[in-house]
N, C-alpha and C. Protein backbone atom coordinates (compact mmCIF):
# COMPACT_ATOMS: atom_id res chain seq x y z
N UNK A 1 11.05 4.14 -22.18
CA UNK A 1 9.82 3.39 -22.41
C UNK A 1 9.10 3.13 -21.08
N UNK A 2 10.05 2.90 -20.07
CA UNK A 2 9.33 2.35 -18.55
C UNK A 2 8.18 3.55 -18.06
N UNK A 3 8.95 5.10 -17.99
CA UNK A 3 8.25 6.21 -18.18
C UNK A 3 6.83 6.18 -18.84
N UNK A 4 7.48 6.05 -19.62
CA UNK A 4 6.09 5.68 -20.66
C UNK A 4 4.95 5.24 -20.36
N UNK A 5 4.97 4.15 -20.07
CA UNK A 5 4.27 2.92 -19.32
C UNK A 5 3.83 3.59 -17.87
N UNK A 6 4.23 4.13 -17.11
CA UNK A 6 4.14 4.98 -16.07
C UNK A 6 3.26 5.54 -15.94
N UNK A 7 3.67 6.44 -17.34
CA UNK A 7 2.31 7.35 -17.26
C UNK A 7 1.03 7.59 -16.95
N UNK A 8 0.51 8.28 -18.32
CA UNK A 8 -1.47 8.05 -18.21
C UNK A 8 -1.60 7.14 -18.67
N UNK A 9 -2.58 6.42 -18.12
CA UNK A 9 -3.62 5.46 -18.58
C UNK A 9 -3.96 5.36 -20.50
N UNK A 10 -3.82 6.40 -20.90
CA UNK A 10 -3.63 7.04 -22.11
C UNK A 10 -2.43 6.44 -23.42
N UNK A 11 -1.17 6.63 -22.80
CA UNK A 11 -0.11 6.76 -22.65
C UNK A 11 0.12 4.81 -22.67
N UNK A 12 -0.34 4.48 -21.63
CA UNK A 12 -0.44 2.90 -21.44
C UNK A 12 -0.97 2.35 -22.41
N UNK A 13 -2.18 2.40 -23.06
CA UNK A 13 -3.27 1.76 -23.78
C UNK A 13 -2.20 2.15 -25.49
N UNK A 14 -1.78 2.74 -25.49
CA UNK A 14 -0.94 3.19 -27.05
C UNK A 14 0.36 2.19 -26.95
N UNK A 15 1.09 1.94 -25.88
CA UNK A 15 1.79 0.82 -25.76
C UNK A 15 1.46 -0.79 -26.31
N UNK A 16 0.37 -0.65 -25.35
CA UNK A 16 -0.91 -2.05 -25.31
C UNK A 16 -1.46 -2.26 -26.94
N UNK A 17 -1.68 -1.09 -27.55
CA UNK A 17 -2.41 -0.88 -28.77
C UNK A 17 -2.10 -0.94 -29.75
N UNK A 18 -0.77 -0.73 -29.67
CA UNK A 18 0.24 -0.90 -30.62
C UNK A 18 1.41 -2.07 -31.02
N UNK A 19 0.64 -2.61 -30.03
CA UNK A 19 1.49 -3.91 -30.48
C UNK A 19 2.92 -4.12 -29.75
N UNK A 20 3.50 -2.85 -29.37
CA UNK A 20 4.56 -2.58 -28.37
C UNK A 20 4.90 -3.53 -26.96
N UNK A 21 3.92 -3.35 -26.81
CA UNK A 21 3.96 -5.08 -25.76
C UNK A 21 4.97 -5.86 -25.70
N UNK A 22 4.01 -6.49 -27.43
CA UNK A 22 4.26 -7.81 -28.03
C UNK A 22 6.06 -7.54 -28.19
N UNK A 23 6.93 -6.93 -28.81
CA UNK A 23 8.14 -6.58 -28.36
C UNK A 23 8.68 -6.21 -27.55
N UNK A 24 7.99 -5.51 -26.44
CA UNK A 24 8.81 -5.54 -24.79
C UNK A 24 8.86 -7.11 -24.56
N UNK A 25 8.16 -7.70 -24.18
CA UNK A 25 7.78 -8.91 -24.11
C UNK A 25 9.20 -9.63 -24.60
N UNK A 26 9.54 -9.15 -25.83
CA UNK A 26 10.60 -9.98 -26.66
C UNK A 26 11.95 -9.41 -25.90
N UNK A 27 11.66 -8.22 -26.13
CA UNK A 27 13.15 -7.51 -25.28
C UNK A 27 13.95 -8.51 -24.12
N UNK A 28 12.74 -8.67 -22.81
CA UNK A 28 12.52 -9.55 -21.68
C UNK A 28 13.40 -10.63 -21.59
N UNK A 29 13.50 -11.20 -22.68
CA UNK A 29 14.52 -12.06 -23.05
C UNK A 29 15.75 -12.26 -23.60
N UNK A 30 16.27 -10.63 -23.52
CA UNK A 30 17.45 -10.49 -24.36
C UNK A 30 18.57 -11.21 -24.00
N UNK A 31 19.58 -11.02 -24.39
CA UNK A 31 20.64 -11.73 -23.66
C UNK A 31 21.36 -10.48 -22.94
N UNK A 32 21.14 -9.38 -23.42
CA UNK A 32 21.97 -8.14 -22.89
C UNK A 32 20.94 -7.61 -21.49
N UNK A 33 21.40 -7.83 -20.08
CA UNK A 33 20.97 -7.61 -18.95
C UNK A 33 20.00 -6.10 -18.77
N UNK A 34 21.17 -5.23 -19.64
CA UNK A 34 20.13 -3.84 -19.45
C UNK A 34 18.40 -3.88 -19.92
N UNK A 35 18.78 -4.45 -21.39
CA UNK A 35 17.78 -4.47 -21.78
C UNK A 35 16.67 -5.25 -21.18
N UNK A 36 17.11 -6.50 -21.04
CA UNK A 36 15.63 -7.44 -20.31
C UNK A 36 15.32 -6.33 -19.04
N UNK A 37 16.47 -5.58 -17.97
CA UNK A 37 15.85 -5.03 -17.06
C UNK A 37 14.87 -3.92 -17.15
N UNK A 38 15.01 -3.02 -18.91
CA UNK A 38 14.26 -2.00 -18.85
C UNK A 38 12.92 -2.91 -18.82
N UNK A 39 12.35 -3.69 -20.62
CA UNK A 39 11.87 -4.44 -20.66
C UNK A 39 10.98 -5.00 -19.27
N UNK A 40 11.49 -5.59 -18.49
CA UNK A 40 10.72 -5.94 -17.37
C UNK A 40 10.22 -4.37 -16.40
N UNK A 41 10.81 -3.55 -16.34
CA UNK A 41 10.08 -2.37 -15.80
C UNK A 41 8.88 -1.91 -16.40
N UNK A 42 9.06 -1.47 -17.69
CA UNK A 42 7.82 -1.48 -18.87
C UNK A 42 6.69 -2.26 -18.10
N UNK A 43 7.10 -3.79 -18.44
CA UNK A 43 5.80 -4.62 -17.75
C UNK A 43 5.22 -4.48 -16.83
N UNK A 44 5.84 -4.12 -16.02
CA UNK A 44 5.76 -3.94 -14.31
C UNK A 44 4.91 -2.45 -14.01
N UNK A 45 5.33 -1.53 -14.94
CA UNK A 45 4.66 -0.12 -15.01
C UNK A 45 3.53 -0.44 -15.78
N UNK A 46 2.78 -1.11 -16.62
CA UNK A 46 1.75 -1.63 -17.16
C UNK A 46 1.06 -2.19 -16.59
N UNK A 47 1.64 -3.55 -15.79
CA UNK A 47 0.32 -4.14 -14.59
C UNK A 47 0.22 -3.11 -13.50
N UNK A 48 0.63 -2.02 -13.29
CA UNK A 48 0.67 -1.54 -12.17
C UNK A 48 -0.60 -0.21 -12.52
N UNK A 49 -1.34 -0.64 -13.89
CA UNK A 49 -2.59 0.34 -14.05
C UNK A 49 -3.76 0.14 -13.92
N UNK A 50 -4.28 -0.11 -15.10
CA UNK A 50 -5.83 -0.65 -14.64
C UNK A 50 -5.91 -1.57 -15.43
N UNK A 51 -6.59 -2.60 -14.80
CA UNK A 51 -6.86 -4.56 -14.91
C UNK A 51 -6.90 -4.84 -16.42
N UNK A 52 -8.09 -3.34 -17.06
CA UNK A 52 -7.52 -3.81 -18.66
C UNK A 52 -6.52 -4.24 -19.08
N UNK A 53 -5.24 -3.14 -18.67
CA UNK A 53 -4.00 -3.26 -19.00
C UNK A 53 -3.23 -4.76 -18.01
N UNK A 54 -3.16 -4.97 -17.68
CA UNK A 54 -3.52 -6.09 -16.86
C UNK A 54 -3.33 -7.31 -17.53
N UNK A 55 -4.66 -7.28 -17.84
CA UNK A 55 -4.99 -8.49 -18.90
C UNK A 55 -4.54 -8.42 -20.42
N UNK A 56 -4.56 -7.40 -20.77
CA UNK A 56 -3.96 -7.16 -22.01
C UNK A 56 -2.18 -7.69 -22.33
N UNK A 57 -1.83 -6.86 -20.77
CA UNK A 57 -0.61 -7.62 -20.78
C UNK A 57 -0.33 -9.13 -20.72
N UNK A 58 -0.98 -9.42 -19.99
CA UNK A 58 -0.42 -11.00 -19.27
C UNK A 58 -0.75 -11.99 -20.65
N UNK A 59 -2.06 -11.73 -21.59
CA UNK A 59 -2.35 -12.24 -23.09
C UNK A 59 -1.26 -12.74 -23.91
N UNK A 60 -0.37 -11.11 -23.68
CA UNK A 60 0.87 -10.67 -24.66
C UNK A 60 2.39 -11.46 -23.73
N UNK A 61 2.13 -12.34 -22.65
CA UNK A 61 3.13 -12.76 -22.44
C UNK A 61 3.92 -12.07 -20.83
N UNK A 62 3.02 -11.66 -20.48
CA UNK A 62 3.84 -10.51 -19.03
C UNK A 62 4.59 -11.75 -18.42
N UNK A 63 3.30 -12.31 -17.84
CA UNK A 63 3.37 -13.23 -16.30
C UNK A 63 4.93 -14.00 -16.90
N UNK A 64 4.50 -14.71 -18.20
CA UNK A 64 6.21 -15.63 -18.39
C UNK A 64 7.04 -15.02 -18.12
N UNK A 65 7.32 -13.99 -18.53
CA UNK A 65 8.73 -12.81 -18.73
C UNK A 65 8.85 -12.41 -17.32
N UNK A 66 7.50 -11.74 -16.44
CA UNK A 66 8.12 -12.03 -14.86
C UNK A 66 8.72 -13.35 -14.49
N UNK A 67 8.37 -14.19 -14.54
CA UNK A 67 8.87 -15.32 -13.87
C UNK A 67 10.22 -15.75 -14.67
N UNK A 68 10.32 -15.50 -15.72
CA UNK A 68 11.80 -15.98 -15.72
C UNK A 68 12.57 -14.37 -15.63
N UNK A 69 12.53 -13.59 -14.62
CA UNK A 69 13.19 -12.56 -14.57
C UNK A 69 13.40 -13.03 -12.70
N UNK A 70 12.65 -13.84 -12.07
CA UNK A 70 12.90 -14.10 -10.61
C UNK A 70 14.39 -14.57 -10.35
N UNK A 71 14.62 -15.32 -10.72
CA UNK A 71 15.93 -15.59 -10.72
C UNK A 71 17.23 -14.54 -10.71
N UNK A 72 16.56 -13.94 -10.84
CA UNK A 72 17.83 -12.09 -11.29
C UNK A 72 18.63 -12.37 -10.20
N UNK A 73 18.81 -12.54 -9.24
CA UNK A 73 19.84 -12.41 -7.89
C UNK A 73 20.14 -11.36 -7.28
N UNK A 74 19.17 -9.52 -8.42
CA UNK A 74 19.13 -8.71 -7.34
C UNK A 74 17.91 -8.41 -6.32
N UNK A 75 18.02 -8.82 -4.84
CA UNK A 75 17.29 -8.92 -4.40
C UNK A 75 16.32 -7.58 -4.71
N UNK A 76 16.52 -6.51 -4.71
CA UNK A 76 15.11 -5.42 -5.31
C UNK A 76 14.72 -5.49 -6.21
N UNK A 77 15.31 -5.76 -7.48
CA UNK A 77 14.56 -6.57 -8.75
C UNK A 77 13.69 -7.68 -8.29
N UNK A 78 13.86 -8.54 -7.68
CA UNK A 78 13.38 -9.60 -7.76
C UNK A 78 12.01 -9.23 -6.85
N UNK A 79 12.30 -8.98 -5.93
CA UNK A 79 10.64 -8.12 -4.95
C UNK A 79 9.83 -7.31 -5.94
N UNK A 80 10.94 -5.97 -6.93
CA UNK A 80 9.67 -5.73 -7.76
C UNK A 80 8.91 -6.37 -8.54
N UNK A 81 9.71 -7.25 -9.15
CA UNK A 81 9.03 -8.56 -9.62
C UNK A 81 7.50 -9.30 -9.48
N UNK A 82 8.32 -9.69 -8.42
CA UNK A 82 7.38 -10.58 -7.35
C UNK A 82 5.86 -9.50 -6.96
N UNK A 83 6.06 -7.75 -6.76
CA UNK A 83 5.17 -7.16 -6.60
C UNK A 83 3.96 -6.88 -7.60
N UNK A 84 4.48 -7.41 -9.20
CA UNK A 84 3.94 -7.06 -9.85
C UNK A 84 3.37 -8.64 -10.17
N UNK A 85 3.99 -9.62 -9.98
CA UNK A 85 3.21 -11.13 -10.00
C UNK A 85 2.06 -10.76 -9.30
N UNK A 86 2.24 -10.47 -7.99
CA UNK A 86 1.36 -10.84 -7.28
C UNK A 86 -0.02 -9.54 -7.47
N UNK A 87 0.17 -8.01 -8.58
CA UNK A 87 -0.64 -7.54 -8.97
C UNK A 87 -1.31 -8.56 -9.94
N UNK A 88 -0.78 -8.83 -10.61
CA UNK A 88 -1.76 -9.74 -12.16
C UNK A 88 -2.31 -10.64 -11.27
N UNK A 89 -2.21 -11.78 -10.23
CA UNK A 89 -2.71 -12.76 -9.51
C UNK A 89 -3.87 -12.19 -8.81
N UNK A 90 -3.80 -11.12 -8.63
CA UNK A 90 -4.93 -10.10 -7.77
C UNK A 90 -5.98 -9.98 -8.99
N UNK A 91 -6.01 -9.03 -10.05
CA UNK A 91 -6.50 -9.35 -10.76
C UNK A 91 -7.13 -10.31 -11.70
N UNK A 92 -5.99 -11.16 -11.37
CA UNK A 92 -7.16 -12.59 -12.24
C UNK A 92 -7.73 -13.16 -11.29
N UNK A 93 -8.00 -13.08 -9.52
CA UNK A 93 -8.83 -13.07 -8.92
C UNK A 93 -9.99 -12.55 -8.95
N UNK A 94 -10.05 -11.55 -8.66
CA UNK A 94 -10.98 -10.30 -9.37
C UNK A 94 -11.80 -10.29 -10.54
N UNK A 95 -11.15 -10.82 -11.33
CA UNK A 95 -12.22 -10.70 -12.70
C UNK A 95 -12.21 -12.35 -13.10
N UNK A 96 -12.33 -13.25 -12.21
CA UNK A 96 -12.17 -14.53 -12.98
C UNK A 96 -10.95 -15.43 -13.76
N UNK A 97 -10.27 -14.82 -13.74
CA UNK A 97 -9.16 -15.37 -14.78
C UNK A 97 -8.22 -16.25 -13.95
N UNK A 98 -7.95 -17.40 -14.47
CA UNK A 98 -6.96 -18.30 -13.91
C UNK A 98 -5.68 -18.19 -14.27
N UNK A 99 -5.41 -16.88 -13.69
CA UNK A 99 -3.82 -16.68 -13.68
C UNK A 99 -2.71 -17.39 -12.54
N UNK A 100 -3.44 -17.96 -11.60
CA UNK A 100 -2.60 -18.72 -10.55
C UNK A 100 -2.77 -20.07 -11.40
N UNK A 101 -3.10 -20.59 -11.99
CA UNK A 101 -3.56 -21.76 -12.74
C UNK A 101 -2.14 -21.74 -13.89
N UNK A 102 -2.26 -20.29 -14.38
CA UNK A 102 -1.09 -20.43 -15.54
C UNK A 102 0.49 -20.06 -14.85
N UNK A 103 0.14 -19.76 -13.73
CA UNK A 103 1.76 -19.51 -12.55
C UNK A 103 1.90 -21.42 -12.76
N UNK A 104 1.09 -22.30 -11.91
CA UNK A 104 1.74 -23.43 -12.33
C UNK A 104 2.14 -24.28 -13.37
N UNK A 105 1.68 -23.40 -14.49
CA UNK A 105 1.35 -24.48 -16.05
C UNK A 105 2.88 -24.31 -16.45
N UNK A 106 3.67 -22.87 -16.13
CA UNK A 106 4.77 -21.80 -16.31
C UNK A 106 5.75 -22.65 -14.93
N UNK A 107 5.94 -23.28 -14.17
CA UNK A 107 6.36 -23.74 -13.33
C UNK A 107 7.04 -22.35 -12.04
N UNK A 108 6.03 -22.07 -12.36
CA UNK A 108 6.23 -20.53 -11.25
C UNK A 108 5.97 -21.12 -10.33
N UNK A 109 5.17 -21.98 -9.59
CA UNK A 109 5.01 -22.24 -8.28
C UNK A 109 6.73 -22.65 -7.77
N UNK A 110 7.04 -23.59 -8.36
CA UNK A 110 8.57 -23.69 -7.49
C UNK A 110 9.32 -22.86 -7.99
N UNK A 111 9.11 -21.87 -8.00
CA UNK A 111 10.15 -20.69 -8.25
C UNK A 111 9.62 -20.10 -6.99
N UNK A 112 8.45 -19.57 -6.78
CA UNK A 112 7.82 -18.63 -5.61
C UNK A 112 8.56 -19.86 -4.66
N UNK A 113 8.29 -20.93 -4.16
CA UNK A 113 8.51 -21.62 -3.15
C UNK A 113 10.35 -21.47 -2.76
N UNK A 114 10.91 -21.63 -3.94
CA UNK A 114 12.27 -21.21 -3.91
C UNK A 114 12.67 -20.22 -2.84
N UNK A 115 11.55 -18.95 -3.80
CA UNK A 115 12.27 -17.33 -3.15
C UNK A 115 11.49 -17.71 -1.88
N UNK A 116 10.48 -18.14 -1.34
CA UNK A 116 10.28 -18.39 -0.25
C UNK A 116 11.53 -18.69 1.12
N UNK A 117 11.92 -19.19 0.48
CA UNK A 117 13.25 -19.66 1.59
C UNK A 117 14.44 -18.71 0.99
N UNK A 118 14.53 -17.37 0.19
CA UNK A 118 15.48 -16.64 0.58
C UNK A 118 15.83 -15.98 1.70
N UNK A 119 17.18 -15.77 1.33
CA UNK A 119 18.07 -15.24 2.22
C UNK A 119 17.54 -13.65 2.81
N UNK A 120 17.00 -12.67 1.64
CA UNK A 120 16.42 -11.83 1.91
C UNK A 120 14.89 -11.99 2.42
N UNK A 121 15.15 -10.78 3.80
CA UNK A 121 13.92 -11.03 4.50
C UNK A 121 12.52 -10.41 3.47
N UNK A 122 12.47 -9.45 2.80
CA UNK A 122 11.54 -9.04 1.80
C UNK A 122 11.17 -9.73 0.76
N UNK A 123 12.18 -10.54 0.24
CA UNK A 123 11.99 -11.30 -0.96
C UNK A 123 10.84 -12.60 -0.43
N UNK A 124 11.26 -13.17 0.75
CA UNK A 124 11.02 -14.18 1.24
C UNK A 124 9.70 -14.09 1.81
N UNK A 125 9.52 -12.86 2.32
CA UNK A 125 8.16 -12.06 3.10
C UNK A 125 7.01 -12.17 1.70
N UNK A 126 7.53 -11.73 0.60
CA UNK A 126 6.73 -11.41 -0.28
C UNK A 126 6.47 -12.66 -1.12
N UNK A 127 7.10 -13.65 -1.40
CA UNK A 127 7.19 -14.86 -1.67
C UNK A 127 5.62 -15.51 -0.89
N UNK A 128 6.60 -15.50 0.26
CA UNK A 128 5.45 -16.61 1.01
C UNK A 128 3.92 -16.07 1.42
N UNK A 129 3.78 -14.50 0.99
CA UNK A 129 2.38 -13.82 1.01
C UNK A 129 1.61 -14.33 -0.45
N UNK A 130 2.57 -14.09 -1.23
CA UNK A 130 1.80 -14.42 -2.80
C UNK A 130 1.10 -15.94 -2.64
N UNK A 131 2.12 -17.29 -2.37
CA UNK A 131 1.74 -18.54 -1.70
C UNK A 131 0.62 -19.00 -1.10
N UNK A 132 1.16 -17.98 -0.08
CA UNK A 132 -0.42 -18.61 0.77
C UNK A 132 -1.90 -17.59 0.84
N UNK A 133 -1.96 -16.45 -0.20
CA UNK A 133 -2.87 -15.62 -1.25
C UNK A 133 -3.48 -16.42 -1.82
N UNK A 134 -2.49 -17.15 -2.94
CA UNK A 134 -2.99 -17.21 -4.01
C UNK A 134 -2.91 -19.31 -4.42
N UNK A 135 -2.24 -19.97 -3.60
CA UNK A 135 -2.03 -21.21 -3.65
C UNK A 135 -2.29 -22.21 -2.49
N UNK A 136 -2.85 -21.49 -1.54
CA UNK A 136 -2.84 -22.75 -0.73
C UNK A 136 -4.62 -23.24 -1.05
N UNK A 137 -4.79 -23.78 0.12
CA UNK A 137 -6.23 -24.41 -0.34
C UNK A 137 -7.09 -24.27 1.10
């Protein structure tokens, strides 16, 4: 499915269109590790297209399902993560949308502040870029 999502733009929008989302989305939360990890790739290969898809996703639930996937403890999961937060935050810059608004409603801000002070230098790098992007004043 992540493939999938990968793909064309084409390819993406039949995911999006179909309602498929709306059950990755569900996957995200499995209790079985593989699955939430494909699940969160899917997402991650979806914000990583164009802003439609973007927004289409984050509607259907993305941004939550990233943020409770931060916590993973593998530090490269968690950066891709974090790379694809900080795509949707770009975009709801961009087109208006108060997606840093719904990072705090979601209590994502002290999660980013968390990985901020990891142990890993990337996690922590990428943490505190999203922060002071998208939250300071």
């Amino acid at each position: 499915m992540s493939n999938i999502a990968g793909g064309t733009d084409e390819q993406t929008n039949e995911i999006l269109n179909e309602n498929i989302m709306k059950r990755v989305i569900e996957l995200a939360y499995s209790s079985n590790y593989g699955v939430r990890k494909e699940a969160i790739r899917v997402i991650a290969n979806v914000v990583s297209s164009l802003k439609e898809h973007v927004i289409s996703a984050v509607e259907s639930g993305a941004l939550e399902a990233l943020y409770n996937f931060v916590s993973d403890g593998n530090a490269n999961v968690v950066f891709f993560v974090l790379q694809s937060i900080e795509t949707i935050l770009k975009v709801g810059t961009a087109t208006g949308r108060s997606y840093a608004q719904k990072v705090v409603n979601i209590d994502g801000l002290e999660a980013l502040e968390r990985l901020a002070g990891s142990q890993n230098a990337a996690v922590q790098q990428k943490a505190k870029d999203i922060l002071k992007s998208f939250f300071t004043e």
